[in-house]
Protein backbone atom coordinates (compact mmCIF):
# COMPACT_ATOMS: atom_id res chain seq x y z
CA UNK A 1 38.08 -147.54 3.53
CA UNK A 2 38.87 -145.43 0.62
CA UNK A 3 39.41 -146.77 -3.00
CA UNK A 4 42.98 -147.02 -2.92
CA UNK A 5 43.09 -148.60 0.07
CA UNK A 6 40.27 -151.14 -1.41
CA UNK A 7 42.95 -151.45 -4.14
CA UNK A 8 45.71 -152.26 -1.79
CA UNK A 9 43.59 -155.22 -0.34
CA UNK A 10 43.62 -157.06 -3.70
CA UNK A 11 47.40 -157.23 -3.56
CA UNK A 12 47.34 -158.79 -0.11
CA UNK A 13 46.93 -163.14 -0.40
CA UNK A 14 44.55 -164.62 0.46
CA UNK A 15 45.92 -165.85 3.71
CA UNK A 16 47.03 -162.33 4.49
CA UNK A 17 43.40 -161.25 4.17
CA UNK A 18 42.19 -163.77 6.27
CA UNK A 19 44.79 -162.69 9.03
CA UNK A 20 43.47 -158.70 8.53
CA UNK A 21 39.39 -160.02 8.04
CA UNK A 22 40.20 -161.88 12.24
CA UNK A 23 41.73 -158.51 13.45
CA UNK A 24 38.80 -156.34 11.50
CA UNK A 25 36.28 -158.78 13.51
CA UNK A 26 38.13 -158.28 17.15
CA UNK A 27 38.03 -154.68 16.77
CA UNK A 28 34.23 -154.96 15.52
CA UNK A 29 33.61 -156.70 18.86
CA UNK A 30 35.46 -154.20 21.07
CA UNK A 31 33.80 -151.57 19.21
CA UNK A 32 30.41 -153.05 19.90
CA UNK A 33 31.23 -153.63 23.70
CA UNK A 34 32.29 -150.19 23.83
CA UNK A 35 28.89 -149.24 22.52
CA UNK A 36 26.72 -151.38 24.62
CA UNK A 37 28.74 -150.21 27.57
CA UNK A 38 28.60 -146.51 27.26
CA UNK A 39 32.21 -145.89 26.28
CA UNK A 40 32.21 -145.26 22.57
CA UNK A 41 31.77 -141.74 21.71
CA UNK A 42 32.34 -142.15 17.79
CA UNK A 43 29.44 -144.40 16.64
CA UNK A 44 29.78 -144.15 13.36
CA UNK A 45 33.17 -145.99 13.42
CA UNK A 46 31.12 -149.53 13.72
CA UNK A 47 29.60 -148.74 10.56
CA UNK A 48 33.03 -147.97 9.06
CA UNK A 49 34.34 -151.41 10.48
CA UNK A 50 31.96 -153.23 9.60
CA UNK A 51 32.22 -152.48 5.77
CA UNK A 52 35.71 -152.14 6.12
CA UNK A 53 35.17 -156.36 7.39
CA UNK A 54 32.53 -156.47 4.43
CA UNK A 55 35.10 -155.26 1.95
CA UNK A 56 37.81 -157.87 3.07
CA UNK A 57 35.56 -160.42 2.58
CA UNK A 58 34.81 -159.82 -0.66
CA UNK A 59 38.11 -159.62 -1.60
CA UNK A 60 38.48 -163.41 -0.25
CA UNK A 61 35.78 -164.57 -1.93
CA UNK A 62 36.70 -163.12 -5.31
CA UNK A 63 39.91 -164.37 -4.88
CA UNK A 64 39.06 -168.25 -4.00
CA UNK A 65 36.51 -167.82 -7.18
CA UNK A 66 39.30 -166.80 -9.34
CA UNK A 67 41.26 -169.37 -8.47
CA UNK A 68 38.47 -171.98 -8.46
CA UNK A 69 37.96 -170.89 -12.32
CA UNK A 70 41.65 -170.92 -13.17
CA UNK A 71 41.87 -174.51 -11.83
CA UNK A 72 39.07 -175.46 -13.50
CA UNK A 73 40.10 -173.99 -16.61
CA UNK A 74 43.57 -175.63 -16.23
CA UNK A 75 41.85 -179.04 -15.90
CA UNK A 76 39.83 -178.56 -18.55
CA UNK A 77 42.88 -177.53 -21.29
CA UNK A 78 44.47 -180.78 -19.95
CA UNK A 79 41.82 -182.97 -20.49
CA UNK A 80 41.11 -181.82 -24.22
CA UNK A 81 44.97 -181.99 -24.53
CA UNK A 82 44.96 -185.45 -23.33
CA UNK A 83 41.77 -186.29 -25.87
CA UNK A 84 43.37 -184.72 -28.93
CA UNK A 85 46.78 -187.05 -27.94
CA UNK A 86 44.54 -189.71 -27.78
CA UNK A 87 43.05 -189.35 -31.18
């Protein structure tokens, strides 16, 4: 996957990204069948899927982090709101 594609992913939501990291993993599989069966002639193309499924993955997870922090951040601005109404 080149860099601007890479770039492209972080636009997608996370939902999205899920959808593409399931259809990354069936073609991994097929890929791997084809191997093990004698029918792949391009073997380096597993090791492009697979980072290409790596890559996705990453994207997810820095994603859910991001929002993880944001929501924790958000709770944390109300609750010192709150304290400084209270006061």
């Amino acid at each position: 996957m080149r860099h601007d594609e890479l770039v492209k992913l972080r636009d997608f939501t996370v939902t999205e990204l899920t959808q593409k990291a399931k259809e990354t993993k069936e073609q991994l599989f097929n890929l791997r069948f084809q191997l093990r069966t004698g029918h792949l002639s391009d073997f380096s193309r597993v090791k492009a899927v697979k980072r290409e499924y790596a890559q996705i993955q990453t994207v997810i997870s820095e994603k859910r982090l991001a929002s993880e922090r944001r929501l924790a951040s958000e709770t944390r601005l109300a609750a010192e709101a709150k304290q400084h109404g209270a006061a």
